[in-house]
Protein backbone atom coordinates (compact mmCIF):
# COMPACT_ATOMS: atom_id res chain seq x y z
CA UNK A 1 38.02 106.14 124.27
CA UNK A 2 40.68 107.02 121.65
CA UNK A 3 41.34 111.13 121.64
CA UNK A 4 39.89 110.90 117.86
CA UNK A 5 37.57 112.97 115.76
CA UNK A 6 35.05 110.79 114.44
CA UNK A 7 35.83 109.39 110.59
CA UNK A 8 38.98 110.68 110.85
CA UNK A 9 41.15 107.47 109.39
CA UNK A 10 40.75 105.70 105.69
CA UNK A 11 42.58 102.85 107.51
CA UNK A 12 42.72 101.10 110.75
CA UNK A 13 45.08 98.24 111.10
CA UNK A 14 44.92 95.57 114.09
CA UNK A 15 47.30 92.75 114.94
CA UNK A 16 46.08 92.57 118.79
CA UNK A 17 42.58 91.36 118.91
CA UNK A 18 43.90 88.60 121.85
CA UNK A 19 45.03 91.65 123.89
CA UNK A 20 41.76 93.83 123.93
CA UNK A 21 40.04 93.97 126.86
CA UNK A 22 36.57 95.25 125.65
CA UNK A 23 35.70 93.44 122.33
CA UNK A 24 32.85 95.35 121.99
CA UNK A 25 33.85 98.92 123.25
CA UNK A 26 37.02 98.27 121.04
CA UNK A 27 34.84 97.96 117.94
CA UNK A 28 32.93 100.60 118.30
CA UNK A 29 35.77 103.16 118.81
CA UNK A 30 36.97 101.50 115.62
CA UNK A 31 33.70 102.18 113.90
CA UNK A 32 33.67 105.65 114.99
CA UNK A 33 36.94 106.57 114.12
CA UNK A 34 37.47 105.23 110.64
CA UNK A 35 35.55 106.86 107.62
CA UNK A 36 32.53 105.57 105.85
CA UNK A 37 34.07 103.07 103.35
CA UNK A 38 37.19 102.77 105.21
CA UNK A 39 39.14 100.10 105.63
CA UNK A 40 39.97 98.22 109.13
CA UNK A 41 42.61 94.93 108.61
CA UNK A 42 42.89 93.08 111.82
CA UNK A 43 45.61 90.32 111.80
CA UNK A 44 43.28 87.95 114.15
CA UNK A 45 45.32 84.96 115.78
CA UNK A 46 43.63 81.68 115.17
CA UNK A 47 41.34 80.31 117.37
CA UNK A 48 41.83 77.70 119.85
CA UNK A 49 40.58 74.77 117.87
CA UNK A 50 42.57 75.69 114.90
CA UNK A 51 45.68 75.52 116.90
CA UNK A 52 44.30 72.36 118.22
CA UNK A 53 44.81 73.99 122.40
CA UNK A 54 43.33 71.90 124.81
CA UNK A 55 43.35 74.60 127.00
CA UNK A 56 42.81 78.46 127.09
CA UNK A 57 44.80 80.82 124.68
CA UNK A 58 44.43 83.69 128.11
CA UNK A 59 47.60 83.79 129.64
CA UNK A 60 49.33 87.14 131.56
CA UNK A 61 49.36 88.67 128.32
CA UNK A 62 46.26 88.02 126.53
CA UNK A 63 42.45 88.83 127.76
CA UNK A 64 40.93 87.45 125.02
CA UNK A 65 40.36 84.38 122.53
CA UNK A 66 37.74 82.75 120.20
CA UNK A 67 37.32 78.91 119.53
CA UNK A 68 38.05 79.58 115.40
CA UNK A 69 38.82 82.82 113.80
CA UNK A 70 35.56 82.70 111.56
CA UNK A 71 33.94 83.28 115.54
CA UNK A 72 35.58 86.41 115.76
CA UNK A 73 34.84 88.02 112.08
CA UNK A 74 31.83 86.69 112.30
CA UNK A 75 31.20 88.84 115.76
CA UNK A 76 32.81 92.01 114.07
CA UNK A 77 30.84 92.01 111.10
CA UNK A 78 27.98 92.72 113.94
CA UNK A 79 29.02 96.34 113.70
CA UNK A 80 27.92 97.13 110.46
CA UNK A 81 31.69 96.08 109.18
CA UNK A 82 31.55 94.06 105.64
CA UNK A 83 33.94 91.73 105.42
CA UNK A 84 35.98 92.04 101.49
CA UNK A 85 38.57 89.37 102.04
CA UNK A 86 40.00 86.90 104.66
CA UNK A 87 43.39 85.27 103.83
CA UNK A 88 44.24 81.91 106.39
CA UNK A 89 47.94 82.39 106.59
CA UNK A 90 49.05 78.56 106.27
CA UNK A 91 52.67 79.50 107.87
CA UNK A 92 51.64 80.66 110.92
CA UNK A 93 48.94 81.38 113.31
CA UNK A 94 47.14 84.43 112.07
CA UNK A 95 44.40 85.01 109.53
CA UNK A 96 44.25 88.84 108.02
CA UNK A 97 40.37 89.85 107.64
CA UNK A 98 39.73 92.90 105.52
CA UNK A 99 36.35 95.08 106.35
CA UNK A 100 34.95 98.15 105.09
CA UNK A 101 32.96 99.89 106.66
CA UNK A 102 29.05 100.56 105.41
């Protein structure tokens, strides 16, 4: 639980999806927290098939991966987040997903 008034932020800004423990919890602090047509940009690692890993992205660092990145917008537009733009970085491995929220 972040120590956070509800729609409190215009912006929320990500680039550690892979180290979140609680996808889901995670989300919905993020919904809570940023205003009604706010804006959340998560810098989301590619998946696992777009890096073309045999085997799991979880190491002692990360808690967390997704076969290909569309999986993982695809799961946080679940919480009433509308994705506006998704840019595939071709020089390295991250994608930047743009949501508002409704």
């Amino acid at each position: 639980y972040l120590k956070c008034n509800n729609d409190a932020f215009d912006l929320v800004y990500c680039n550690t999806l892979d180290h979140v423990y609680d996808m889901s919890l995670f989300l919905k602090e993020v919904y809570r927290i940023v205003k009604t047509q706010g804006i959340i940009i998560f810098d989301i690692s590619k998946g696992k098939l777009e890096r073309k890993l045999e085997e799991s992205m979880v190491g002692p660092f990360e808690t967390y991966e997704w076969i290909h990145s569309m999986d993982l917008i695809e799961y946080i537009m679940q919480f009433n987040l509308t994705l506006l733009k998704n840019f595939d970085k071709k020089l390295n491995e991250n994608v930047t997903a743009i949501f508002i929220k409704n």
